[in-house]
Structures are given as C-alpha cells and as structure tokens.
C-alpha atoms as a PDB file:
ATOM      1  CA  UNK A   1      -8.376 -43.261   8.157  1.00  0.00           C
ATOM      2  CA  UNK A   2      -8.630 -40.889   5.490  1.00  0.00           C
ATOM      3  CA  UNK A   3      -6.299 -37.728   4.942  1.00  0.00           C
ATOM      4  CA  UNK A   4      -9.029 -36.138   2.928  1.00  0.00           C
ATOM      5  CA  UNK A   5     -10.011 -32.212   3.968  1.00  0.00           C
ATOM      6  CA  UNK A   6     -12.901 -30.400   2.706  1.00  0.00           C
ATOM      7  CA  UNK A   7     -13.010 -27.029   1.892  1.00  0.00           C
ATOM      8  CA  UNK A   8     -13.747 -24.036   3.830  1.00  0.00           C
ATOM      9  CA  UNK A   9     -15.743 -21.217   2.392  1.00  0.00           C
ATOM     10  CA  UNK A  10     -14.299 -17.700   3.014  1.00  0.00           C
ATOM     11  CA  UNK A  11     -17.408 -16.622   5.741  1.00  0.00           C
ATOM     12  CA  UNK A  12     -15.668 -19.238   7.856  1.00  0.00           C
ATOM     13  CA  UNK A  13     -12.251 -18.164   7.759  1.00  0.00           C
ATOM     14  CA  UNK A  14     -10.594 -16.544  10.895  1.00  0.00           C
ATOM     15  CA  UNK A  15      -7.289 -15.781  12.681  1.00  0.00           C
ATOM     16  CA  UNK A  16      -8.028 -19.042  14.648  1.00  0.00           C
ATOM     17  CA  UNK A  17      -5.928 -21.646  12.743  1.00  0.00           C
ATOM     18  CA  UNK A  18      -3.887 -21.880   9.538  1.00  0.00           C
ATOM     19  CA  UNK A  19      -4.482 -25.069   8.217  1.00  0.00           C
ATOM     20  CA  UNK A  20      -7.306 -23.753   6.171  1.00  0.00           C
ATOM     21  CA  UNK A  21      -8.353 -25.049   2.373  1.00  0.00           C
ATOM     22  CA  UNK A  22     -10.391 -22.903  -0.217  1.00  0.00           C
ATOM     23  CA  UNK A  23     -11.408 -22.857  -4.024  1.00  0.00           C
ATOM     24  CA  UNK A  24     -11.823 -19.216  -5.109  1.00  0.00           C
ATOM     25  CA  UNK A  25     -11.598 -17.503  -8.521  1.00  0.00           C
ATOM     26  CA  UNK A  26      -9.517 -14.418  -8.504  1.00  0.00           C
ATOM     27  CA  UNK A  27     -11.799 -11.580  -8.917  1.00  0.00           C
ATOM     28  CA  UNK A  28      -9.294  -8.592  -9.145  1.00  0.00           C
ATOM     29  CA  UNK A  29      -5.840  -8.582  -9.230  1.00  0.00           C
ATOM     30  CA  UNK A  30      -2.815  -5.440  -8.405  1.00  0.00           C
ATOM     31  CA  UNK A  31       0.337  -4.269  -8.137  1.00  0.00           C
ATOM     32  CA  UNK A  32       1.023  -2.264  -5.227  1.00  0.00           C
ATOM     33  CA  UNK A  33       4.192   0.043  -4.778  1.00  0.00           C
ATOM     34  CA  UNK A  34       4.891   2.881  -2.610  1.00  0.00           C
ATOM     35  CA  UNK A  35       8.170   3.945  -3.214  1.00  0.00           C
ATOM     36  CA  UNK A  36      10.960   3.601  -1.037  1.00  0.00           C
ATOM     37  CA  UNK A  37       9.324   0.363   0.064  1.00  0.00           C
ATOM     38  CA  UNK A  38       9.554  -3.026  -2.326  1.00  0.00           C
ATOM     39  CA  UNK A  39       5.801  -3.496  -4.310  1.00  0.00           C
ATOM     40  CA  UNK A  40       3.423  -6.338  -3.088  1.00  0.00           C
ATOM     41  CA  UNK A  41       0.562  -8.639  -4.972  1.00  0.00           C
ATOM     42  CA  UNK A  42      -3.155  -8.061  -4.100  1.00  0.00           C
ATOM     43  CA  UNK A  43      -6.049  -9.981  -4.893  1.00  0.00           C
ATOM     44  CA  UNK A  44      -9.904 -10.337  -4.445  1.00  0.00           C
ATOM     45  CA  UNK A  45     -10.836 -13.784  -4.259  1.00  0.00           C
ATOM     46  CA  UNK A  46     -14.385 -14.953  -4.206  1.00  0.00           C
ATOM     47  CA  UNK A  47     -15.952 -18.264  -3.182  1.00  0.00           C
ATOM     48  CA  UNK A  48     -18.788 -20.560  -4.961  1.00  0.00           C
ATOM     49  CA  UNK A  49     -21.110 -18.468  -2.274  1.00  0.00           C
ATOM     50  CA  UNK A  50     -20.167 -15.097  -3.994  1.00  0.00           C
ATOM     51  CA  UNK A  51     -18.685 -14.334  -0.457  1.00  0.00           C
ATOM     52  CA  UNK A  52     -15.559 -12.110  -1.319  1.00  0.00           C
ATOM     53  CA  UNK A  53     -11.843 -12.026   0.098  1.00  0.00           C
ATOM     54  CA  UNK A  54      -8.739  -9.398   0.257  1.00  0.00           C
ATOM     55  CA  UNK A  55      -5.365 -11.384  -0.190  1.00  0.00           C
ATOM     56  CA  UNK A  56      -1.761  -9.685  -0.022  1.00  0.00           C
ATOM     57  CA  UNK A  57       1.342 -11.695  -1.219  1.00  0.00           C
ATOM     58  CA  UNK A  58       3.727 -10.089   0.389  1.00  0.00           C
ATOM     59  CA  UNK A  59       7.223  -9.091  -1.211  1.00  0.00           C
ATOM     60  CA  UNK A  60       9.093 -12.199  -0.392  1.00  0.00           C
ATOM     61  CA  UNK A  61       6.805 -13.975  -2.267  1.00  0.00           C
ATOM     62  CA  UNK A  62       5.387 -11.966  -4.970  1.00  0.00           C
ATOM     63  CA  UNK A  63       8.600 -13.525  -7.476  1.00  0.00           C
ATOM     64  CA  UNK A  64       7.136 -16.992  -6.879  1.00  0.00           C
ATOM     65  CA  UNK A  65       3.432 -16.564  -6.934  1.00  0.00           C
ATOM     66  CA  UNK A  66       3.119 -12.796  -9.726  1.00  0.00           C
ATOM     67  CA  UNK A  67       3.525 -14.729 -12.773  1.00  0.00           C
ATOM     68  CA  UNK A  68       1.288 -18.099 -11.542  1.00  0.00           C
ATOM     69  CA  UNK A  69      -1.586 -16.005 -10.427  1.00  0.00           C
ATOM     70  CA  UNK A  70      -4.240 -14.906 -13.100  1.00  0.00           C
ATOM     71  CA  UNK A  71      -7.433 -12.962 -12.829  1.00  0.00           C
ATOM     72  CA  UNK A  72     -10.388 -15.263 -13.682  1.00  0.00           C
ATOM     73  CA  UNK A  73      -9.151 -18.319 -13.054  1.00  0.00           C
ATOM     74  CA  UNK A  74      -9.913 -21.110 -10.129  1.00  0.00           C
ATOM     75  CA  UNK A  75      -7.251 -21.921  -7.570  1.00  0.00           C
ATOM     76  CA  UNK A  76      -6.998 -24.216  -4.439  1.00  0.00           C
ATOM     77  CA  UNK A  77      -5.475 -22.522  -1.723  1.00  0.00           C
ATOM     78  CA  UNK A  78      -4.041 -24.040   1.663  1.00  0.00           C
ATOM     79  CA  UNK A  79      -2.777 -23.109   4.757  1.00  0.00           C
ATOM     80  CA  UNK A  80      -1.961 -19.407   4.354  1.00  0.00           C
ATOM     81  CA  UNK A  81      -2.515 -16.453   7.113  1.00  0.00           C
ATOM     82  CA  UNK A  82      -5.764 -14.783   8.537  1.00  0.00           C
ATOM     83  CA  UNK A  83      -5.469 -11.860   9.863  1.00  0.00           C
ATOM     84  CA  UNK A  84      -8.017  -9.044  11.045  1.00  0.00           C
ATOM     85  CA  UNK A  85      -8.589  -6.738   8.208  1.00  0.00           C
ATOM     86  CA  UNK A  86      -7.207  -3.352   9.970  1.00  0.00           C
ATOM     87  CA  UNK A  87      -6.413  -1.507   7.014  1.00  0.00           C
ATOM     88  CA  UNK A  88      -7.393   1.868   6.142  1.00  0.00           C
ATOM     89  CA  UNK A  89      -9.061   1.517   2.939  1.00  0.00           C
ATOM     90  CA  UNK A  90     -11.185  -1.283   2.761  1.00  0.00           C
ATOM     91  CA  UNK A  91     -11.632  -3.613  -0.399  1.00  0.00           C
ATOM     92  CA  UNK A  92     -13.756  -6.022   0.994  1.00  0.00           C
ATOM     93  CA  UNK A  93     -16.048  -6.413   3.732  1.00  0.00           C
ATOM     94  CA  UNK A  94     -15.011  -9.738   5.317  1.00  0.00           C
ATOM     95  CA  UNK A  95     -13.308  -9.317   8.794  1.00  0.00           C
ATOM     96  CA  UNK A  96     -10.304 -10.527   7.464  1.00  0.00           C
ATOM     97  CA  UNK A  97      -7.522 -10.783   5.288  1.00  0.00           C
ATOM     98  CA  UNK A  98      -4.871 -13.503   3.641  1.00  0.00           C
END
C-alpha cells in the first residue's frame, strides 16, 4: 500500500474536500489592513498549467506563514480551505478561493 498522493492542479480544486495537494509559485503577494480590523496575507498562486489562484492567510496565521512566504518561489501546499470566491472585487477568475 502506498501513502503516496499526487497533486491536484488548481482547475480541480473545490469546496468538496480538504485533503487537497498543490505545487504553485506565488505570483503576487499583499498586505491587507482595514483599520479597526487586524491585517491579513494575500496571494496569487499559479499552477504548472498557468491556471491562477486567490489565497487569504487569515490573521491567526499570518505571524507563522508572512515571513516564510515569498513571491516567486515554488511551494507544496496541503490540506487548506476552498471556499466559493464571493468577494466583491475579484483577483482571479477561478470559482474559488484558499
């Protein structure tokens, strides 16, 4: 029996599950505050296909993950949250968001 699990590419991700694995790059990387509320992290992330990604670390978080976290570079990330991109403004086109 093997443990081995391939990776997803972002078209594929969904609220369905959260045991999902990706390689991306970080495209884009922020710093979002709006004042009285704490800041978040966001990121574009974008898959060997080109396909493209919004990601929000939220606040808890952003102390573990802001200083680890560089734009350019290639990262494995596993089992995080999908959820339907509902926002206002729009970074990406997927469906989604992490």
């Amino acid at each position: 029996m093997s443990l081995y699990r391939p990776f997803n590419l972002i078209k594929d991700l969904n609220d369905c599950k959260h045991l999902w694995k990706i390689a991306v790059r970080i495209t884009q990387i922020w710093y979002v505050q709006t004042p009285p509320k704490p800041g978040h992290l966001e990121m574009i992330l974008m898959d060997s296909n080109g396909d493209k990604i919004q990601v929000s670390v939220r606040n808890d978080e952003f102390n573990q993950w802001s200083q680890c976290l560089l734009e350019n570079n290639i990262y494995v990330m596993h089992n995080f949250n999908v959820l339907r991109n509902d926002l206002q403004y729009k970074v990406c086109d997927h469906f989604y968001i992490m």
